[in-house]
PDB file of N, CA and C in Angstrom:
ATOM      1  N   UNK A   1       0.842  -1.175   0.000  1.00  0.00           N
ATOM      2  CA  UNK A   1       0.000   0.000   0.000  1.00  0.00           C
ATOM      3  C   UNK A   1       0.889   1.241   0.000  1.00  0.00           C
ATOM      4  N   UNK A   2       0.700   2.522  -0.825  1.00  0.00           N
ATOM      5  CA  UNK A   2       1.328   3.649  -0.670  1.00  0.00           C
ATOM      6  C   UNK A   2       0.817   4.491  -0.427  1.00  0.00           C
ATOM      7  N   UNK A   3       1.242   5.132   0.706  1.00  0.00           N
ATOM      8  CA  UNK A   3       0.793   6.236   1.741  1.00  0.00           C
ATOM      9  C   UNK A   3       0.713   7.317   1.171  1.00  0.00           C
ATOM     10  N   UNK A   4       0.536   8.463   1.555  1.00  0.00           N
ATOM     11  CA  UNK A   4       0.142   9.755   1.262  1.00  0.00           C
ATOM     12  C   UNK A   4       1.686  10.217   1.021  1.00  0.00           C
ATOM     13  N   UNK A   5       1.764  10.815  -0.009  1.00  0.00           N
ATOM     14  CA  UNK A   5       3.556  11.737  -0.361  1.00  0.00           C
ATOM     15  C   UNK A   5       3.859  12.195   1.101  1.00  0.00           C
ATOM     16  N   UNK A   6       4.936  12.577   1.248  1.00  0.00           N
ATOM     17  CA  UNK A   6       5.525  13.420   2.346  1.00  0.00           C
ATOM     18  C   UNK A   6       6.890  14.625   1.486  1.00  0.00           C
ATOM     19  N   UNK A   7       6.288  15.736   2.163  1.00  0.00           N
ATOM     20  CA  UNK A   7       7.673  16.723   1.387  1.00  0.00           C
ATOM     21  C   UNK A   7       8.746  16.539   1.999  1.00  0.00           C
ATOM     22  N   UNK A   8       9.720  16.742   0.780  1.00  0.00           N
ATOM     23  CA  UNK A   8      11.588  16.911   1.236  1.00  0.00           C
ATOM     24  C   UNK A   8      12.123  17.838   0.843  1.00  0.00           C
ATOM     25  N   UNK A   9      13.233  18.624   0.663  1.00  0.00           N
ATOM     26  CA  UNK A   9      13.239  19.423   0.303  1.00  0.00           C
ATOM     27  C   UNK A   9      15.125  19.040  -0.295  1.00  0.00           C
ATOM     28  N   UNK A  10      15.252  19.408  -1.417  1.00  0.00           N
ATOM     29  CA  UNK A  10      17.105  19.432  -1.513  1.00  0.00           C
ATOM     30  C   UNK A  10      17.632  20.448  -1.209  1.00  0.00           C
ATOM     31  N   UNK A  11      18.708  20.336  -0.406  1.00  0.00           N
ATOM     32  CA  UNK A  11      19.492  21.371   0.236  1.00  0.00           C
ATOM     33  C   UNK A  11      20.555  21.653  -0.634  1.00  0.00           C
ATOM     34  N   UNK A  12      21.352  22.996   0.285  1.00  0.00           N
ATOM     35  CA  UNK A  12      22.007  23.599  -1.051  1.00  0.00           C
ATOM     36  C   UNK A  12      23.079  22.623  -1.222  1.00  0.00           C
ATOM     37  N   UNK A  13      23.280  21.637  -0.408  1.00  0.00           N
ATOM     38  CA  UNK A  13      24.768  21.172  -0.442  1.00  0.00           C
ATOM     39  C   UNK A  13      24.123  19.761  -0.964  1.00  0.00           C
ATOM     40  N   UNK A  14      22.914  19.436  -1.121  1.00  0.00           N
ATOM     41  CA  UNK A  14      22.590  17.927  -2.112  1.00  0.00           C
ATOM     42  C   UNK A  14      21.801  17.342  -1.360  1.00  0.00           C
ATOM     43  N   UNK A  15      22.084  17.222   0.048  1.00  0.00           N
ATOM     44  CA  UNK A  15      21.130  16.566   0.644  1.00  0.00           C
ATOM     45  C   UNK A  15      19.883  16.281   0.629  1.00  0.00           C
ATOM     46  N   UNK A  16      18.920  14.909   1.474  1.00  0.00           N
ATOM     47  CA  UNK A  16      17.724  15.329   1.303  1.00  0.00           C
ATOM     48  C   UNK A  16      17.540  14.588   2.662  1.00  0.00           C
ATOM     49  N   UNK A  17      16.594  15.132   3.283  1.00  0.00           N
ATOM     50  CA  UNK A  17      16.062  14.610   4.606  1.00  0.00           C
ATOM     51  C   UNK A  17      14.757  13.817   4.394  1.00  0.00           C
ATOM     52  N   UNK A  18      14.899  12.365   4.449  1.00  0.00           N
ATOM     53  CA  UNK A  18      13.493  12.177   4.361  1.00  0.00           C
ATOM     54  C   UNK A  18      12.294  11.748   5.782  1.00  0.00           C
ATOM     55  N   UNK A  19      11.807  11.409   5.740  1.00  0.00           N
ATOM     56  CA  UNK A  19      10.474  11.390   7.130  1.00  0.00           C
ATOM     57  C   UNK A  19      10.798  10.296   7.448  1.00  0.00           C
ATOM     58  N   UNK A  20      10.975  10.013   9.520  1.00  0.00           N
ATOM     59  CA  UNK A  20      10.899   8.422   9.256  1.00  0.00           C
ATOM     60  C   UNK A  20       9.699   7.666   8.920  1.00  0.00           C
ATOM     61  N   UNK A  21       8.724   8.235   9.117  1.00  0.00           N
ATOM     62  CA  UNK A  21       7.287   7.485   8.418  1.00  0.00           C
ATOM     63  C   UNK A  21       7.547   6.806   7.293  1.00  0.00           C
ATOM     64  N   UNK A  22       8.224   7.326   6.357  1.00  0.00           N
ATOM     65  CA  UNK A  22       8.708   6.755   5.428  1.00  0.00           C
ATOM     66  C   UNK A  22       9.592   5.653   5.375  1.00  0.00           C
ATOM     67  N   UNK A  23      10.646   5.708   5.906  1.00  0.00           N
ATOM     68  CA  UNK A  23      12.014   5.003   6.080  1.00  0.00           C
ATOM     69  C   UNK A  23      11.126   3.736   6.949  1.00  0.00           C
ATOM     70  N   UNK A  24      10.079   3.648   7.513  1.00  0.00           N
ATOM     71  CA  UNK A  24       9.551   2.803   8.436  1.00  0.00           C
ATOM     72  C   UNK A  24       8.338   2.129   7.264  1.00  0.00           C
ATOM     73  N   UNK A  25       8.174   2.502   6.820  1.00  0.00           N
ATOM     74  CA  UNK A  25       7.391   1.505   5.958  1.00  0.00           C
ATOM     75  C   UNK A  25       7.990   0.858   4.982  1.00  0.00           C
ATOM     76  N   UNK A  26       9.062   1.029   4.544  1.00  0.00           N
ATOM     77  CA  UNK A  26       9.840   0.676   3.703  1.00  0.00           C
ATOM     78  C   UNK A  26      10.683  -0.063   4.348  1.00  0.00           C
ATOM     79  N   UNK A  27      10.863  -0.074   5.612  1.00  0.00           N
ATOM     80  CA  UNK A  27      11.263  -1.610   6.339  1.00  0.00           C
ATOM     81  C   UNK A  27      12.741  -0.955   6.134  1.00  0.00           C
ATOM     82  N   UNK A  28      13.267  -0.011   6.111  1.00  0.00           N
ATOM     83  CA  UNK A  28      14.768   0.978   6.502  1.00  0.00           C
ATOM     84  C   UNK A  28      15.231   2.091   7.860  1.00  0.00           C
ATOM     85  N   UNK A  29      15.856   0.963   8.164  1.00  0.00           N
ATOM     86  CA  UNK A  29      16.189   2.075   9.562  1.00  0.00           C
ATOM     87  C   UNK A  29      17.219   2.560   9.657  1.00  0.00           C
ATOM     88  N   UNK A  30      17.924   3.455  10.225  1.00  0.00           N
ATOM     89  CA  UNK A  30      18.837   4.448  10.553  1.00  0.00           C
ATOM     90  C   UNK A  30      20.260   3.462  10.313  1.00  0.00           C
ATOM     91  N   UNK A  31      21.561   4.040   9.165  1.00  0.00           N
ATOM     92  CA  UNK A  31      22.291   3.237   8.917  1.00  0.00           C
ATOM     93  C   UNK A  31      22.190   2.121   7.769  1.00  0.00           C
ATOM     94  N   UNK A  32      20.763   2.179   7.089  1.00  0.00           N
ATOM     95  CA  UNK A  32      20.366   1.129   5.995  1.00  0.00           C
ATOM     96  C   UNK A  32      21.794   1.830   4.988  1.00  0.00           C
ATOM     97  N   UNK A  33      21.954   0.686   4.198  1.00  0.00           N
ATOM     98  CA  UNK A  33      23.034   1.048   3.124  1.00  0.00           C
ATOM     99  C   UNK A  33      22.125   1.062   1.715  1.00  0.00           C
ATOM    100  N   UNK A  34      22.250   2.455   1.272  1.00  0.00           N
ATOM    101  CA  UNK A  34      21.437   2.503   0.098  1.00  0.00           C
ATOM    102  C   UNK A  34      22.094   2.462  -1.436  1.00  0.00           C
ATOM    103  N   UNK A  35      21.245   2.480  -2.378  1.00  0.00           N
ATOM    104  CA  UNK A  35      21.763   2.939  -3.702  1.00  0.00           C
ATOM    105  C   UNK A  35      20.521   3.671  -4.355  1.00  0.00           C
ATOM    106  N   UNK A  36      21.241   5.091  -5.116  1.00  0.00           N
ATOM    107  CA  UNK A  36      20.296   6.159  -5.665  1.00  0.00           C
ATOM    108  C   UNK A  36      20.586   6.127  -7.109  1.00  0.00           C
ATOM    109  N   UNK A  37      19.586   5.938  -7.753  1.00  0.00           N
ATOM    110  CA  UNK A  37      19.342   6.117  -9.174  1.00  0.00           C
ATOM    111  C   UNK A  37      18.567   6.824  -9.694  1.00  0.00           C
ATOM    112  N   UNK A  38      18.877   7.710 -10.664  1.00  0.00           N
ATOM    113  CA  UNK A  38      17.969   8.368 -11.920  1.00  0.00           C
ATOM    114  C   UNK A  38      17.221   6.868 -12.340  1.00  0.00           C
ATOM    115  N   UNK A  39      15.389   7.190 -12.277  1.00  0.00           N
ATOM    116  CA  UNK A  39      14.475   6.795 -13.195  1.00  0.00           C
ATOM    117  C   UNK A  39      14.049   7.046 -13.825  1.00  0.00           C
ATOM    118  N   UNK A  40      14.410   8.626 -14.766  1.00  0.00           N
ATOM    119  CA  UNK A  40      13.673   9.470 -15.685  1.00  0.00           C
ATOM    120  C   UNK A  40      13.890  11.174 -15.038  1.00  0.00           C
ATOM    121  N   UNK A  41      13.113  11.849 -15.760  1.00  0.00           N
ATOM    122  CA  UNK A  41      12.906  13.115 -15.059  1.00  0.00           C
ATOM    123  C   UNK A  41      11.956  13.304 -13.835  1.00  0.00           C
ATOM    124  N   UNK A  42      13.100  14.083 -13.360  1.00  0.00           N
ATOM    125  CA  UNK A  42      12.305  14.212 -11.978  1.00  0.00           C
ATOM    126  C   UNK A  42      12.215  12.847 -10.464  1.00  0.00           C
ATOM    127  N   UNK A  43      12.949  11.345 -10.796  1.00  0.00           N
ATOM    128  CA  UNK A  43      12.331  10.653 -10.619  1.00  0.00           C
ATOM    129  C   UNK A  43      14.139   9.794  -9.575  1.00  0.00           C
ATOM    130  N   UNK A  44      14.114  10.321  -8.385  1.00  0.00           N
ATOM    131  CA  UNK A  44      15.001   9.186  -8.144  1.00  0.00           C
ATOM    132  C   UNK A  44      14.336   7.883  -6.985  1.00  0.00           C
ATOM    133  N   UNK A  45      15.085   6.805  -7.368  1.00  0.00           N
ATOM    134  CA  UNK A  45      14.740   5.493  -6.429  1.00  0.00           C
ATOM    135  C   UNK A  45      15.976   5.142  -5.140  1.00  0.00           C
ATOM    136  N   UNK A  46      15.518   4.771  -4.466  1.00  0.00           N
ATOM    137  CA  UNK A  46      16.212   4.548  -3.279  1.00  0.00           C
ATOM    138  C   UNK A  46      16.021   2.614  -3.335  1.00  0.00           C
ATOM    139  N   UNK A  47      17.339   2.144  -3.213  1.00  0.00           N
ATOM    140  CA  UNK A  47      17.109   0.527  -2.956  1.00  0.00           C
ATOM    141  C   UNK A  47      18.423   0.168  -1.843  1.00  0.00           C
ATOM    142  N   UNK A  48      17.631  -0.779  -1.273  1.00  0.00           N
ATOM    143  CA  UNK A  48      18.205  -1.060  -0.172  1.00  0.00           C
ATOM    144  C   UNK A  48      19.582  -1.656  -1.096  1.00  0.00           C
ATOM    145  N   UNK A  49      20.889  -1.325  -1.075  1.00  0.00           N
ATOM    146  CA  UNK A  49      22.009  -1.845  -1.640  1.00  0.00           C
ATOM    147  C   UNK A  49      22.163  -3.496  -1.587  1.00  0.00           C
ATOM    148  N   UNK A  50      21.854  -4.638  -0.693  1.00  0.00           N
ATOM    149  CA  UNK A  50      22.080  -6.018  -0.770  1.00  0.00           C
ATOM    150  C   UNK A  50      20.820  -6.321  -1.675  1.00  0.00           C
ATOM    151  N   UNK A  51      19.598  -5.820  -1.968  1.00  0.00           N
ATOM    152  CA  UNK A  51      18.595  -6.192  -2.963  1.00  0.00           C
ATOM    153  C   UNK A  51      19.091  -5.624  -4.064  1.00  0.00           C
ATOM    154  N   UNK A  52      19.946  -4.167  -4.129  1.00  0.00           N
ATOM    155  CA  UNK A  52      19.561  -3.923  -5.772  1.00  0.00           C
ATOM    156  C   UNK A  52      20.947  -4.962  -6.225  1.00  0.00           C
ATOM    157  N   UNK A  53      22.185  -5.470  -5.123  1.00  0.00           N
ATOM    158  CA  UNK A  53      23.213  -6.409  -5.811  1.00  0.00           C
ATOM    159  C   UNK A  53      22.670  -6.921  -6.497  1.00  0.00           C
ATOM    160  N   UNK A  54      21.689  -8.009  -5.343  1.00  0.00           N
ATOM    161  CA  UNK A  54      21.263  -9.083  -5.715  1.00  0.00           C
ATOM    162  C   UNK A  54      20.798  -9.249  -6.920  1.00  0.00           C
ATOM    163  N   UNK A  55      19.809  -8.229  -7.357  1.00  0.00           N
ATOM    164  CA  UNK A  55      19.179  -7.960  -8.791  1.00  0.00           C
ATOM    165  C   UNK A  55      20.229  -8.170 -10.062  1.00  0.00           C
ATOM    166  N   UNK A  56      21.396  -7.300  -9.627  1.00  0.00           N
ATOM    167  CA  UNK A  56      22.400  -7.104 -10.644  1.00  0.00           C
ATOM    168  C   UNK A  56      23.198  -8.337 -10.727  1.00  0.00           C
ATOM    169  N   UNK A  57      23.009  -9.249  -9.729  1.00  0.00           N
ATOM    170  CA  UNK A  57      24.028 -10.802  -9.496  1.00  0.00           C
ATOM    171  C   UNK A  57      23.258 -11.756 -10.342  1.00  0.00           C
ATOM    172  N   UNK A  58      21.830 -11.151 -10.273  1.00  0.00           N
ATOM    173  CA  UNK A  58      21.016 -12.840 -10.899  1.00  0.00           C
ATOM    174  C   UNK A  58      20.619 -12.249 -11.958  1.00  0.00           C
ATOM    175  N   UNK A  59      20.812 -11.486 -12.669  1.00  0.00           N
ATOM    176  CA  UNK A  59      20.550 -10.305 -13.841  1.00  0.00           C
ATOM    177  C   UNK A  59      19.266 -10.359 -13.595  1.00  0.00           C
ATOM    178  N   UNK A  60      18.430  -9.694 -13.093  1.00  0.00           N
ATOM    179  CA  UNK A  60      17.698  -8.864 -13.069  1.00  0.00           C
ATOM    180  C   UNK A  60      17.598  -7.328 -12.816  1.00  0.00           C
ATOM    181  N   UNK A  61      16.398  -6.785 -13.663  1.00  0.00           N
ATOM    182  CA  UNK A  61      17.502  -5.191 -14.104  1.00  0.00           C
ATOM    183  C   UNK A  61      16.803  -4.824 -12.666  1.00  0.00           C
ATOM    184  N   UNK A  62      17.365  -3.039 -11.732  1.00  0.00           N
ATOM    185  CA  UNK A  62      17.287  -2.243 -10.918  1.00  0.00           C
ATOM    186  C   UNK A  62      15.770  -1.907 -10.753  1.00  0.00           C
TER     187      UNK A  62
END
């Protein structure tokens, strides 16, 4: 199920802070090791880094 958006904002130095509401439904807690990808415009994905390996180990795409 996907919850209602939550705003972030990018800072001047890149960052982005996101909500833990978020980080908690997505089963990521403080210290998760991530990977960030462009999905198009406008559009980045966050994957937990040992799933998106995994993807890339058994070729399946990101």
């Amino acid at each position: 199920m996907i919850r209602e958006p939550a705003e972030a904002m990018v800072r001047e130095d890149g960052s982005v802070e996101l909500p833990m509401g978020i980080l908690v439904e997505a089963g990521l807690a403080p210290g998760a090791r991530l990977l960030a990808y462009s999905d198009g415009d406008g559009r980045i994905v966050l994957r937990r880094e040992a799933d998106a390996l995994d993807d890339l180990l058994n070729g399946r795409p990101l």
